[in-house]
N, C-alpha and C. Protein backbone atom coordinates (compact mmCIF):
# COMPACT_ATOMS: atom_id res chain seq x y z
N UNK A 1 42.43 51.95 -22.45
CA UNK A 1 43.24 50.93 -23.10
C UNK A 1 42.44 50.32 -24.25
N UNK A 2 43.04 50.07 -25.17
CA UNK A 2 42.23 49.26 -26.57
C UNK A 2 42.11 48.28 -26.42
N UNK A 3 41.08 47.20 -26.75
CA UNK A 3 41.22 45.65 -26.42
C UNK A 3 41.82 45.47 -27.45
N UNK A 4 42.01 44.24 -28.14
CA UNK A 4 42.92 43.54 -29.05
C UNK A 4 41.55 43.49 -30.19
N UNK A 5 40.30 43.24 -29.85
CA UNK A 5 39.36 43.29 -31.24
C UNK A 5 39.32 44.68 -32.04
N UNK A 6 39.43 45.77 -31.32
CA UNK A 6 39.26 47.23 -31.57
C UNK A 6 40.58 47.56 -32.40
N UNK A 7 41.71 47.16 -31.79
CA UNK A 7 43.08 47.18 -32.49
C UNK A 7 43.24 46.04 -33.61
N UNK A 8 42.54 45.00 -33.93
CA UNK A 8 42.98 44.56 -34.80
C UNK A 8 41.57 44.62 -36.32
N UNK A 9 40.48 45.22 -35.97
CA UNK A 9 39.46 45.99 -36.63
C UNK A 9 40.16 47.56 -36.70
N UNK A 10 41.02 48.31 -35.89
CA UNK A 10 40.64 49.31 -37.08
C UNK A 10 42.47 49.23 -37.71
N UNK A 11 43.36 48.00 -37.52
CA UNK A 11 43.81 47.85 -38.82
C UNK A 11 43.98 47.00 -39.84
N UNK A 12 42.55 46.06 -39.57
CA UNK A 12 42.05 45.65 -40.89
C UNK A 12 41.52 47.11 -41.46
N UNK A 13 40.60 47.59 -40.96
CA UNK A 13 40.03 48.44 -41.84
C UNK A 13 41.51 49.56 -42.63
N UNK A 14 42.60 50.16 -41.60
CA UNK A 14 43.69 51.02 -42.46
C UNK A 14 43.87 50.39 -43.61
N UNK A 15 44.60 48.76 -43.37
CA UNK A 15 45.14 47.76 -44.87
C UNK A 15 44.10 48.06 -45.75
N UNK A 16 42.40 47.63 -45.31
CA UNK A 16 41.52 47.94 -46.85
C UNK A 16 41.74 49.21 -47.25
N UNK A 17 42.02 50.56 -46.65
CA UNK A 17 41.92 51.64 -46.99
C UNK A 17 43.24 52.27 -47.87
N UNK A 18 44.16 50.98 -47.48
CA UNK A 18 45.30 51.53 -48.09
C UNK A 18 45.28 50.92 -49.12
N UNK A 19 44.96 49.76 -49.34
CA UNK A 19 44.74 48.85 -51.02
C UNK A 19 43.93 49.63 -51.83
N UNK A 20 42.24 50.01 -51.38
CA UNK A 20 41.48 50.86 -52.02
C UNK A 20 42.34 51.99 -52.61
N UNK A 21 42.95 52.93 -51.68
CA UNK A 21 43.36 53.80 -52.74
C UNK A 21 45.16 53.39 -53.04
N UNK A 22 45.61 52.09 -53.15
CA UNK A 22 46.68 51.63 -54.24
C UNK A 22 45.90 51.46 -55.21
N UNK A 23 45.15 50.84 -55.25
CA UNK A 23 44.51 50.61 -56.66
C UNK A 23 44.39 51.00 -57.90
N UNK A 24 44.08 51.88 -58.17
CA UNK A 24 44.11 52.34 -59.34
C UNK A 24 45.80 52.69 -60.03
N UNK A 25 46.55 53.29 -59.19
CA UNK A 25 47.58 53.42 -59.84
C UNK A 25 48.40 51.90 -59.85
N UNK A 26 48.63 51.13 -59.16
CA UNK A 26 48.77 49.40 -59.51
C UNK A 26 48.64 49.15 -60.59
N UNK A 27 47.16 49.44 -61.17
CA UNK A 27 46.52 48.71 -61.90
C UNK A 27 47.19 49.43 -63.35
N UNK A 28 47.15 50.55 -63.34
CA UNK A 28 47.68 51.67 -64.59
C UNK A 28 49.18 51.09 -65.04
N UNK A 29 50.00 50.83 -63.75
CA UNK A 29 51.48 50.74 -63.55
C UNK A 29 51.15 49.48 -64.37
N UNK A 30 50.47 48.49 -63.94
CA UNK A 30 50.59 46.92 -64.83
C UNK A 30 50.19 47.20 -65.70
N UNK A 31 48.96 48.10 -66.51
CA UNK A 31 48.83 47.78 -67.68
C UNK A 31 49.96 48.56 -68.62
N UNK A 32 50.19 49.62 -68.67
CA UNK A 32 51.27 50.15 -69.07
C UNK A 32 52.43 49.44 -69.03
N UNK A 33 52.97 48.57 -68.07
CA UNK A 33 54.21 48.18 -68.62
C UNK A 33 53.91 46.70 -69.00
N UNK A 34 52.63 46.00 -68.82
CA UNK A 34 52.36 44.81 -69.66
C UNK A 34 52.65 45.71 -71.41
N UNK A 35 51.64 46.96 -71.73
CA UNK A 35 51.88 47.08 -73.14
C UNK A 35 52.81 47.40 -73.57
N UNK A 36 53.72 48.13 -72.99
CA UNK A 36 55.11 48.51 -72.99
C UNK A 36 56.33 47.38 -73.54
N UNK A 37 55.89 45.88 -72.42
CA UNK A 37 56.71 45.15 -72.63
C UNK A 37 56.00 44.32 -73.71
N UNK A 38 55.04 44.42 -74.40
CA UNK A 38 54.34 43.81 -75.64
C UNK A 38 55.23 44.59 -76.65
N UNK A 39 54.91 45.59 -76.71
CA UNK A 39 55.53 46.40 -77.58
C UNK A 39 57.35 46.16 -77.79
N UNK A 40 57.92 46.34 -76.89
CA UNK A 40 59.21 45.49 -77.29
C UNK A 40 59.34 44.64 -77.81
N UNK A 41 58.92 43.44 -77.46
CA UNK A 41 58.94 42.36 -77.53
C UNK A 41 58.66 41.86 -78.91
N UNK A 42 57.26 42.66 -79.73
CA UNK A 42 56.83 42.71 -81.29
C UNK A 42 57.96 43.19 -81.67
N UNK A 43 58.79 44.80 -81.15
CA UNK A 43 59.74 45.60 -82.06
C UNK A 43 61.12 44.94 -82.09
N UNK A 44 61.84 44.57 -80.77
CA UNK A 44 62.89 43.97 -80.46
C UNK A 44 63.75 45.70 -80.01
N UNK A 45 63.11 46.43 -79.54
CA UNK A 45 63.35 47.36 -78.99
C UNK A 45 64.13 47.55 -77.57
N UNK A 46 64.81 47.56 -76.82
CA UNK A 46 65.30 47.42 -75.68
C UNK A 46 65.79 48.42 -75.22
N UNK A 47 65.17 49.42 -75.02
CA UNK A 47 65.53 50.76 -74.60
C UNK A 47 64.75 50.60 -73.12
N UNK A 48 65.76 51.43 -71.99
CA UNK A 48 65.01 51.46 -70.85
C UNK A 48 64.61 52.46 -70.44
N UNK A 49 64.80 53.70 -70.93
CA UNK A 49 63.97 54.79 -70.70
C UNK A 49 62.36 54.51 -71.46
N UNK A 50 62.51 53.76 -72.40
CA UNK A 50 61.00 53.49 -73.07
C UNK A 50 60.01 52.48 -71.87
N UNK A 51 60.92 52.06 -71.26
CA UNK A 51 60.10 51.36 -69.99
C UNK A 51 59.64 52.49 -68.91
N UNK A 52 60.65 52.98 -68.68
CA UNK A 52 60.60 54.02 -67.33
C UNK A 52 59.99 55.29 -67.72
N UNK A 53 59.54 55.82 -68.52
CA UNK A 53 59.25 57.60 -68.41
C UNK A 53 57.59 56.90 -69.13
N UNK A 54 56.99 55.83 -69.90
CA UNK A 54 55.46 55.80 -70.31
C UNK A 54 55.05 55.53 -68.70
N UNK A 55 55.78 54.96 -68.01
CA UNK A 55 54.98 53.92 -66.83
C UNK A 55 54.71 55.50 -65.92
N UNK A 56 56.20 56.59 -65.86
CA UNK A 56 56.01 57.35 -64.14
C UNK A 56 54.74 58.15 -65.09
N UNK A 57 54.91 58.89 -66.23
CA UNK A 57 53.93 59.76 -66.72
C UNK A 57 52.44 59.09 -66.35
N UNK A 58 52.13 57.66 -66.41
CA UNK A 58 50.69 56.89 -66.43
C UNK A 58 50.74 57.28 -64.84
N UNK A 59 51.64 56.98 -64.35
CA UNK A 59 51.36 56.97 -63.03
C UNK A 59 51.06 58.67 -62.27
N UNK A 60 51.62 59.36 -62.82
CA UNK A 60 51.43 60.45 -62.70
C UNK A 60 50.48 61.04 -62.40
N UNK A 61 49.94 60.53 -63.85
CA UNK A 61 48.51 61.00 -64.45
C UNK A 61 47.36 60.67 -63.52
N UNK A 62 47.52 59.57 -63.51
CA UNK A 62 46.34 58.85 -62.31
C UNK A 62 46.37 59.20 -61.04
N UNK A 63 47.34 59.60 -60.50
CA UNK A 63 47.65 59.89 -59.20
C UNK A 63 46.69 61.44 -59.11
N UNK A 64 47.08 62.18 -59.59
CA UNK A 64 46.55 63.32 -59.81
C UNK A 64 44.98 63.36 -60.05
N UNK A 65 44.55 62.45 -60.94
CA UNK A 65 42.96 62.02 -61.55
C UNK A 65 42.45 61.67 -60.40
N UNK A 66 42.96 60.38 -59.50
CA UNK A 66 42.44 59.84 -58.28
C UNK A 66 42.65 60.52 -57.15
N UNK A 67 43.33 61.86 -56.93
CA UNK A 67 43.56 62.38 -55.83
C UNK A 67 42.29 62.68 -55.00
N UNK A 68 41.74 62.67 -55.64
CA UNK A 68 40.01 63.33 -54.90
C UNK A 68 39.61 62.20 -54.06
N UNK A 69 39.19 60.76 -55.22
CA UNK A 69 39.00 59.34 -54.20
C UNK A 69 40.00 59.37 -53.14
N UNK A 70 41.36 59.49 -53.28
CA UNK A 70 42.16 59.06 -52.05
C UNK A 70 42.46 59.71 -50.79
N UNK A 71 41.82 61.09 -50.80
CA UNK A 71 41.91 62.08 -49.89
C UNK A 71 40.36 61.19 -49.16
N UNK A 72 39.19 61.17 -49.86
CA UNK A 72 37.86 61.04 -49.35
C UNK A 72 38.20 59.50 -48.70
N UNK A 73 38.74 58.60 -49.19
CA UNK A 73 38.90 57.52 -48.30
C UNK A 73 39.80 57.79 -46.86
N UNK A 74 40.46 58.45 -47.25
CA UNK A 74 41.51 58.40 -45.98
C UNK A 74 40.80 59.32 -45.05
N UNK A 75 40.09 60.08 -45.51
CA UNK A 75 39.20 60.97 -44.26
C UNK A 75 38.25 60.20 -43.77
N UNK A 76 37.73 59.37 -44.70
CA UNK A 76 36.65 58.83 -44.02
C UNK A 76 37.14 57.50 -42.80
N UNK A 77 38.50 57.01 -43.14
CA UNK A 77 38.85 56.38 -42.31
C UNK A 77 39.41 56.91 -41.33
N UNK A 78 39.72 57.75 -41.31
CA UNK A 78 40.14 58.77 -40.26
C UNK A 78 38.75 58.95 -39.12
N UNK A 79 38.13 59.43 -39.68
CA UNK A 79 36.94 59.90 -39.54
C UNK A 79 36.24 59.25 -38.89
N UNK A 80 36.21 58.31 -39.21
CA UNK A 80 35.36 56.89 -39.03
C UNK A 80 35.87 55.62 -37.88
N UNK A 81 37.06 55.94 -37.79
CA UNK A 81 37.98 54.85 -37.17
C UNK A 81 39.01 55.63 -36.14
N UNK A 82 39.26 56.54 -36.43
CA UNK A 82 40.95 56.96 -36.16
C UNK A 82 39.81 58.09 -34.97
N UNK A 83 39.55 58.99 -35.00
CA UNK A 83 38.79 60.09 -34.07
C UNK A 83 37.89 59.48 -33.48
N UNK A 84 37.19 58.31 -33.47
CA UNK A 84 36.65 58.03 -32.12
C UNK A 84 37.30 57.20 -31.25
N UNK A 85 38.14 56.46 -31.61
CA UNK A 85 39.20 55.78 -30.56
C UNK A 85 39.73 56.81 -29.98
N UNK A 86 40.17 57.81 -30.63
CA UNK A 86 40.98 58.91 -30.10
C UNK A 86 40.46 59.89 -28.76
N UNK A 87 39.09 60.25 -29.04
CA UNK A 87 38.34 60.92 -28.24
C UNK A 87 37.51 59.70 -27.34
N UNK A 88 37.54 59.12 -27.25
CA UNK A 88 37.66 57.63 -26.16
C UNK A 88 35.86 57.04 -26.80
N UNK A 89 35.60 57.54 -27.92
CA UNK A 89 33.81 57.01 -28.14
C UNK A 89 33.74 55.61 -29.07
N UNK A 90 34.89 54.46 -28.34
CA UNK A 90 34.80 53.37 -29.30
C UNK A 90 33.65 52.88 -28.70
């Protein structure tokens, strides 16, 4: 049986692991549509595909770039957290 410290340590640790790898694409998604919506805003442009296809492509992009970090975090939390509860070596 898990005590309640073991269960609520390893999902603090999932939430950090899941913010760590939100991160970067968050961060891409805001800056892109902060400049996006700068850019209107100077042009008086109001097109909404000009919102929607710079932001999924950024996001895209990064997703793909960061795939390496987000595989290595999630193994390591796996790894680290998830397989020794499992195999009973908490």
């Amino acid at each position: 049986m898990m005590s309640e410290g073991l269960f609520y340590d390893t999902l603090r640790q999932g939430l950090w692991s899941a913010i760590l790898m939100s991160t970067p694409i968050l961060t891409v998604a805001l800056v892109v549509g902060l400049m996006i919506g700068l850019f209107q805003a100077l042009t008086s442009i109001q097109e909404m595909t000009l919102t929607f296809v710079p932001k999924l492509v950024a996001i895209v992009v990064v997703f793909w770039v960061s795939m390496g970090f987000m595989t290595q975090t999630l193994v390591a939390y796996f790894n680290g957290h998830i397989v020794p509860i499992i195999s009973g070596g908490s």
